[in-house]
C-alpha atoms as a PDB file:
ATOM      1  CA  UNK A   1      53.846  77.632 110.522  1.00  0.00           C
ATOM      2  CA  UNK A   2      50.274  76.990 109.311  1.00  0.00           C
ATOM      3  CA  UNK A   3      49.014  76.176 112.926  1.00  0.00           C
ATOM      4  CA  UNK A   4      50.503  79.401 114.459  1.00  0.00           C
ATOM      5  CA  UNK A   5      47.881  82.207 115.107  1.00  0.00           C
ATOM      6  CA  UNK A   6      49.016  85.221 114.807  1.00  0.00           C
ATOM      7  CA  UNK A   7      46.763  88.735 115.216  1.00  0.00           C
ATOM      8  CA  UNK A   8      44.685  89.721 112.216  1.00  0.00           C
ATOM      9  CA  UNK A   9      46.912  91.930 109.762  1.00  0.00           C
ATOM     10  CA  UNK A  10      44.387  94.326 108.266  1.00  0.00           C
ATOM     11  CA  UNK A  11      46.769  95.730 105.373  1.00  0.00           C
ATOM     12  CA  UNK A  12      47.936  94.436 102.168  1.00  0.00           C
ATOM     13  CA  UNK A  13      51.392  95.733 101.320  1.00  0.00           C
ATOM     14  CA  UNK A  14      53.460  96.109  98.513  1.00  0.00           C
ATOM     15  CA  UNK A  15      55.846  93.520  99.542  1.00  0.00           C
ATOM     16  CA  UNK A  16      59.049  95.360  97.300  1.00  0.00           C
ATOM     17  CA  UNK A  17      57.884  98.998  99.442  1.00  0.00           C
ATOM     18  CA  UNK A  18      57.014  96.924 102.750  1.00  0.00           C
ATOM     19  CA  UNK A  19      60.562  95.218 102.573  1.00  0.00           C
ATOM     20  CA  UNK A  20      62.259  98.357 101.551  1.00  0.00           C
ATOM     21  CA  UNK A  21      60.699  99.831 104.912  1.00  0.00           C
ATOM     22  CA  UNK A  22      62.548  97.492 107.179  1.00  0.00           C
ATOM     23  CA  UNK A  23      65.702  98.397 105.222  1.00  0.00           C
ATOM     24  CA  UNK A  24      65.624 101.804 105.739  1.00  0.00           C
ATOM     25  CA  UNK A  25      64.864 101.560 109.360  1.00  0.00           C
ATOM     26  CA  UNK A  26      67.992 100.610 109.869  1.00  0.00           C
ATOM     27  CA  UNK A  27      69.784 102.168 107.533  1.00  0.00           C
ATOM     28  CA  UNK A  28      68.698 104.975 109.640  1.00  0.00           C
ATOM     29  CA  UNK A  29      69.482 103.164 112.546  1.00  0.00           C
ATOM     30  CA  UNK A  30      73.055 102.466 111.651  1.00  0.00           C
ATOM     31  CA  UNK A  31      73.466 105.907 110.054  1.00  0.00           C
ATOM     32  CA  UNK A  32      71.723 108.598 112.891  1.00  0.00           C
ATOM     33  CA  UNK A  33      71.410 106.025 115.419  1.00  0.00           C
ATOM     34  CA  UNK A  34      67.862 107.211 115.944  1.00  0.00           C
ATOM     35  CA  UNK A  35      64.714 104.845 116.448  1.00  0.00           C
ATOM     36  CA  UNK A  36      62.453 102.985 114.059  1.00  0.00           C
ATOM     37  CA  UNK A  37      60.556 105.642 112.300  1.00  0.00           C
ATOM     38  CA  UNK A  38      57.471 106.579 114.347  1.00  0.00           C
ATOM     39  CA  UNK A  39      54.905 107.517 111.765  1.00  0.00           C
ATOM     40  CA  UNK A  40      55.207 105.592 108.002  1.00  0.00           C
ATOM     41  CA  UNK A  41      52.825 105.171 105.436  1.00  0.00           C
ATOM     42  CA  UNK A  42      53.739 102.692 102.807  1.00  0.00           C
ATOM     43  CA  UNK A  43      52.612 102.701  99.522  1.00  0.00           C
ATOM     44  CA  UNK A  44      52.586 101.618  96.091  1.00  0.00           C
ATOM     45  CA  UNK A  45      53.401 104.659  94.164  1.00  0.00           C
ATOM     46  CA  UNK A  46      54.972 106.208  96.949  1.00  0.00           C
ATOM     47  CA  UNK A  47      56.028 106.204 100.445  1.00  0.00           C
ATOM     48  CA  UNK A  48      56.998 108.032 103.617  1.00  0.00           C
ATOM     49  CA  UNK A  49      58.734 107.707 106.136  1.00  0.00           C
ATOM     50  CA  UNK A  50      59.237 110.055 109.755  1.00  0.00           C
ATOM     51  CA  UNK A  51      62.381 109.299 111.891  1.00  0.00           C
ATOM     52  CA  UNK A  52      63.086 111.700 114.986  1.00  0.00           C
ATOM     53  CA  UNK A  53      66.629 112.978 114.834  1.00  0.00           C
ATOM     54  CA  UNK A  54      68.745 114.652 116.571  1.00  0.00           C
ATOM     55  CA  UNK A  55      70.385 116.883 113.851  1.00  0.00           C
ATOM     56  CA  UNK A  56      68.801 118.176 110.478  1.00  0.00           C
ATOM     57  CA  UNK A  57      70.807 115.556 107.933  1.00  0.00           C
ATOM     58  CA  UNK A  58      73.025 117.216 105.145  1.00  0.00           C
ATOM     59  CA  UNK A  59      72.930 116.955 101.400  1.00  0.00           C
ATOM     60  CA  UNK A  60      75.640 114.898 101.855  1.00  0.00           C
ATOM     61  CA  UNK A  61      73.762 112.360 104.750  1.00  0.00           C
ATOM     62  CA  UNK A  62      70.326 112.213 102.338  1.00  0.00           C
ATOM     63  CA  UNK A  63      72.805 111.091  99.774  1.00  0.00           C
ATOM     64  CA  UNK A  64      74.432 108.335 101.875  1.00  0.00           C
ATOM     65  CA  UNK A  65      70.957 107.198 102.962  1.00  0.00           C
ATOM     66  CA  UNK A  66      70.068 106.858  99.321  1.00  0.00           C
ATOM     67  CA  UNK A  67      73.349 105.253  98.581  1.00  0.00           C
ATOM     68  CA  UNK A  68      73.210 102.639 101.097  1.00  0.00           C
ATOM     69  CA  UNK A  69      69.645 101.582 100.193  1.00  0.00           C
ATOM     70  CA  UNK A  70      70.660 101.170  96.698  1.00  0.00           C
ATOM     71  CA  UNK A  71      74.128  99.044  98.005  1.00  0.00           C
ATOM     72  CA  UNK A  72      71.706  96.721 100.028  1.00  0.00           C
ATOM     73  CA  UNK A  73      69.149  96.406  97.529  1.00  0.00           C
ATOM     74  CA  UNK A  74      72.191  95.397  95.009  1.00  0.00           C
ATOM     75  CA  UNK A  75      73.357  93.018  97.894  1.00  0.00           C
ATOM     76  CA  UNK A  76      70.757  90.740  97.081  1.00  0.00           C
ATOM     77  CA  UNK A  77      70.125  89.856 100.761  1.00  0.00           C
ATOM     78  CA  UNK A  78      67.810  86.992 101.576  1.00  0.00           C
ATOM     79  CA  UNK A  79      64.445  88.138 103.560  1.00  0.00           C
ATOM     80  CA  UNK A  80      63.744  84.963 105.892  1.00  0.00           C
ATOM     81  CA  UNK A  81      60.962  84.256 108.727  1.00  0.00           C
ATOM     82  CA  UNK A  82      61.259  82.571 112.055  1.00  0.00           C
ATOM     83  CA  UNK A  83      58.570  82.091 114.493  1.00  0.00           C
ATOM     84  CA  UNK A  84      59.471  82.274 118.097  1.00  0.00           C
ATOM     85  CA  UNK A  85      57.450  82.182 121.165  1.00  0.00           C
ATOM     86  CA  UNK A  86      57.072  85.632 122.675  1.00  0.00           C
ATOM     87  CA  UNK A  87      59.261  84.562 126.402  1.00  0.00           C
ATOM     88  CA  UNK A  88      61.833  83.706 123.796  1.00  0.00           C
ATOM     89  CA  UNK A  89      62.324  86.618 121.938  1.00  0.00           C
ATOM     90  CA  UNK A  90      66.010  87.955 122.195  1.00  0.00           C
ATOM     91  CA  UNK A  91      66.638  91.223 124.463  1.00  0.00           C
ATOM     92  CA  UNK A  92      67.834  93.333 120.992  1.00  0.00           C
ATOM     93  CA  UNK A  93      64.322  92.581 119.702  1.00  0.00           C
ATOM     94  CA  UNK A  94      62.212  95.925 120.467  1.00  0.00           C
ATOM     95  CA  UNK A  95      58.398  94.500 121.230  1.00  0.00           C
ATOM     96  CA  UNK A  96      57.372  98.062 123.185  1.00  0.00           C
ATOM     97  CA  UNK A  97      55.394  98.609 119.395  1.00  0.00           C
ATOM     98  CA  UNK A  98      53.519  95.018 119.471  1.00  0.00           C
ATOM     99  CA  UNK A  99      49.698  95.159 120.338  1.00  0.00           C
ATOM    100  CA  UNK A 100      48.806  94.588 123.824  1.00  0.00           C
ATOM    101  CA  UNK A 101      46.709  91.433 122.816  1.00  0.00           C
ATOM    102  CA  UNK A 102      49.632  90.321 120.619  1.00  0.00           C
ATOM    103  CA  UNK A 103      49.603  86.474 120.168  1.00  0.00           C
ATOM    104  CA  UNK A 104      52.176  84.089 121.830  1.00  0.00           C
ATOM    105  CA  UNK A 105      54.131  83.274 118.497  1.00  0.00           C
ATOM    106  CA  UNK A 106      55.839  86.069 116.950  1.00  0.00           C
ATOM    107  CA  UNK A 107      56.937  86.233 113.266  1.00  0.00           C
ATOM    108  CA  UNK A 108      60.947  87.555 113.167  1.00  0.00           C
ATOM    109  CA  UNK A 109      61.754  89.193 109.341  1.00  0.00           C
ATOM    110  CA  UNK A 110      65.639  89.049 108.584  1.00  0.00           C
ATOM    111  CA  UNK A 111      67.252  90.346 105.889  1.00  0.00           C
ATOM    112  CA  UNK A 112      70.182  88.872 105.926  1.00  0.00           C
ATOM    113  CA  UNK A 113      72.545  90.167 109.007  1.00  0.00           C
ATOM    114  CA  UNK A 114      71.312  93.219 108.205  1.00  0.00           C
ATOM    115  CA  UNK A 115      68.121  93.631 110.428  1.00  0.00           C
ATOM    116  CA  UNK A 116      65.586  91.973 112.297  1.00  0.00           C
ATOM    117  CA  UNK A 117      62.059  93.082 113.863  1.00  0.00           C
ATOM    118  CA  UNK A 118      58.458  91.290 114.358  1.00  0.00           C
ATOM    119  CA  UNK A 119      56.309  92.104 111.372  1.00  0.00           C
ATOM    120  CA  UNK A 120      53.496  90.250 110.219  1.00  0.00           C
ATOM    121  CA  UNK A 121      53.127  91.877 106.818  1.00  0.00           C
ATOM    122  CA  UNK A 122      54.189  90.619 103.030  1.00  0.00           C
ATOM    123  CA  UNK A 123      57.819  90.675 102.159  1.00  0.00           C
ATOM    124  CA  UNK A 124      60.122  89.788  98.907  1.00  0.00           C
ATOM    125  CA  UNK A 125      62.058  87.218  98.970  1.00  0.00           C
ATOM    126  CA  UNK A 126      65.604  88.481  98.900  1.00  0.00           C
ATOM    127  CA  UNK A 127      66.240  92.595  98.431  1.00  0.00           C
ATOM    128  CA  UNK A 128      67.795  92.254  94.546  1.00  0.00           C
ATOM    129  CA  UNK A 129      63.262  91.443  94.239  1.00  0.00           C
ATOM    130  CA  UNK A 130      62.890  95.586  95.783  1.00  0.00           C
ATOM    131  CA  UNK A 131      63.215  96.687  92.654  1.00  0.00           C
ATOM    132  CA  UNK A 132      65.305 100.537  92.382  1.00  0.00           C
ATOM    133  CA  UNK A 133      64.657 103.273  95.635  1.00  0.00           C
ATOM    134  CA  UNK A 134      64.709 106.619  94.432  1.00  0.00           C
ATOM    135  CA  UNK A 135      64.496 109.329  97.293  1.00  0.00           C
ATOM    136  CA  UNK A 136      61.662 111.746  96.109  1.00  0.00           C
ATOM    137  CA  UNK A 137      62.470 114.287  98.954  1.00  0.00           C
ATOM    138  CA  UNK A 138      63.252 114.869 102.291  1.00  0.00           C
ATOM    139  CA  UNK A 139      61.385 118.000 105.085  1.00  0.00           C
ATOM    140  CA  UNK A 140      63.014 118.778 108.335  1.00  0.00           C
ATOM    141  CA  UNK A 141      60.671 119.784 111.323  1.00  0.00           C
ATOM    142  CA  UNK A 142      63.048 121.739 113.851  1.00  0.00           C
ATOM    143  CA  UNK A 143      60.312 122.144 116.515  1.00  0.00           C
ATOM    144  CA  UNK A 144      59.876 117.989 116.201  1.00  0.00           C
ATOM    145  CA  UNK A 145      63.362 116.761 115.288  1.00  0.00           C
ATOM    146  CA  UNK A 146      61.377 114.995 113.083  1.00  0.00           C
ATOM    147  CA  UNK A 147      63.069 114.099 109.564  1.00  0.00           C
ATOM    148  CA  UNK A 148      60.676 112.939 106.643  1.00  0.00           C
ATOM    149  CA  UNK A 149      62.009 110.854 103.932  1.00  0.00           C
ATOM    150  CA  UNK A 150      59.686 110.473 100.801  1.00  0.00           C
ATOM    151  CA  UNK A 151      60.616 107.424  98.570  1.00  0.00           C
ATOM    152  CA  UNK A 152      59.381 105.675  95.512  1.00  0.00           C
ATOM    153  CA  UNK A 153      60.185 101.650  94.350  1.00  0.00           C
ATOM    154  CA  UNK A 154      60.548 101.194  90.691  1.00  0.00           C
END
């Protein structure tokens, strides 16, 4: 994988916050069946998170999103890489997000069976290595649809 050129990353994650990102995606995914979030800022101390929705989540749904990031964190799921060539990249793979100048080898992040989506960025090695998500807060936008989640790892 050292001879691969891939596009300059300009950011340098927390990998325990970055990972938790793609696990939430779809845990948001699976649970709203809604898009990757459209607008996330990822952070050390703390991160957020906007996913457009088509209902304002209950207690009871903010709980189950909590829940379910703590069950796959427990899970201990292994975070692997796999470079394929961008013709090759299977039709469930969303690339509408990837730069227009985006290289000809893409990097795949999987945790476990759980998810999959190009990413570039700095990862754990399996989720047990996230460390604890605690959901700080949530804010509903009715005019958007838009549903913030606000999250810390500890």
């Amino acid at each position: 994988m050292d001879d691969i050129l891939f596009n300059d990353h300009n950011k340098d994650e927390f990998p325990p916050a970055h990972t938790a990102e793609h696990l939430l995606n779809q845990v948001m995914i699976r649970l709203f069946g809604c898009e990757r979030s459209y607008n996330a800022h990822i952070e050390r101390k703390k991160s957020k998170m906007s996913f457009h929705l088509d209902h304002k989540p209950t207690r009871q749904e903010e709980k189950e999103i909590e829940r379910e990031m703590c069950r796959l964190i427990d899970e201990d799921l292994p975070v692997t890489f796999e470079v394929v060539r961008l013709a090759d990249i299977p039709e469930s793979i969303r690339i509408d997000r990837l730069p227009e100048d985006v290289s000809d080898s893409i990097r795949l992040v999987r945790i476990g069976d759980y998810d999959v989506c190009p990413c570039i960025g700095k990862h754990v090695r399996s989720t047990s290595q996230i460390g604890r998500f605690e959901m700080l807060g949530t804010n509903w936008d009715e005019h958007e649809h838009s549903f913030r989640v606000r999250f810390k790892i500890v």
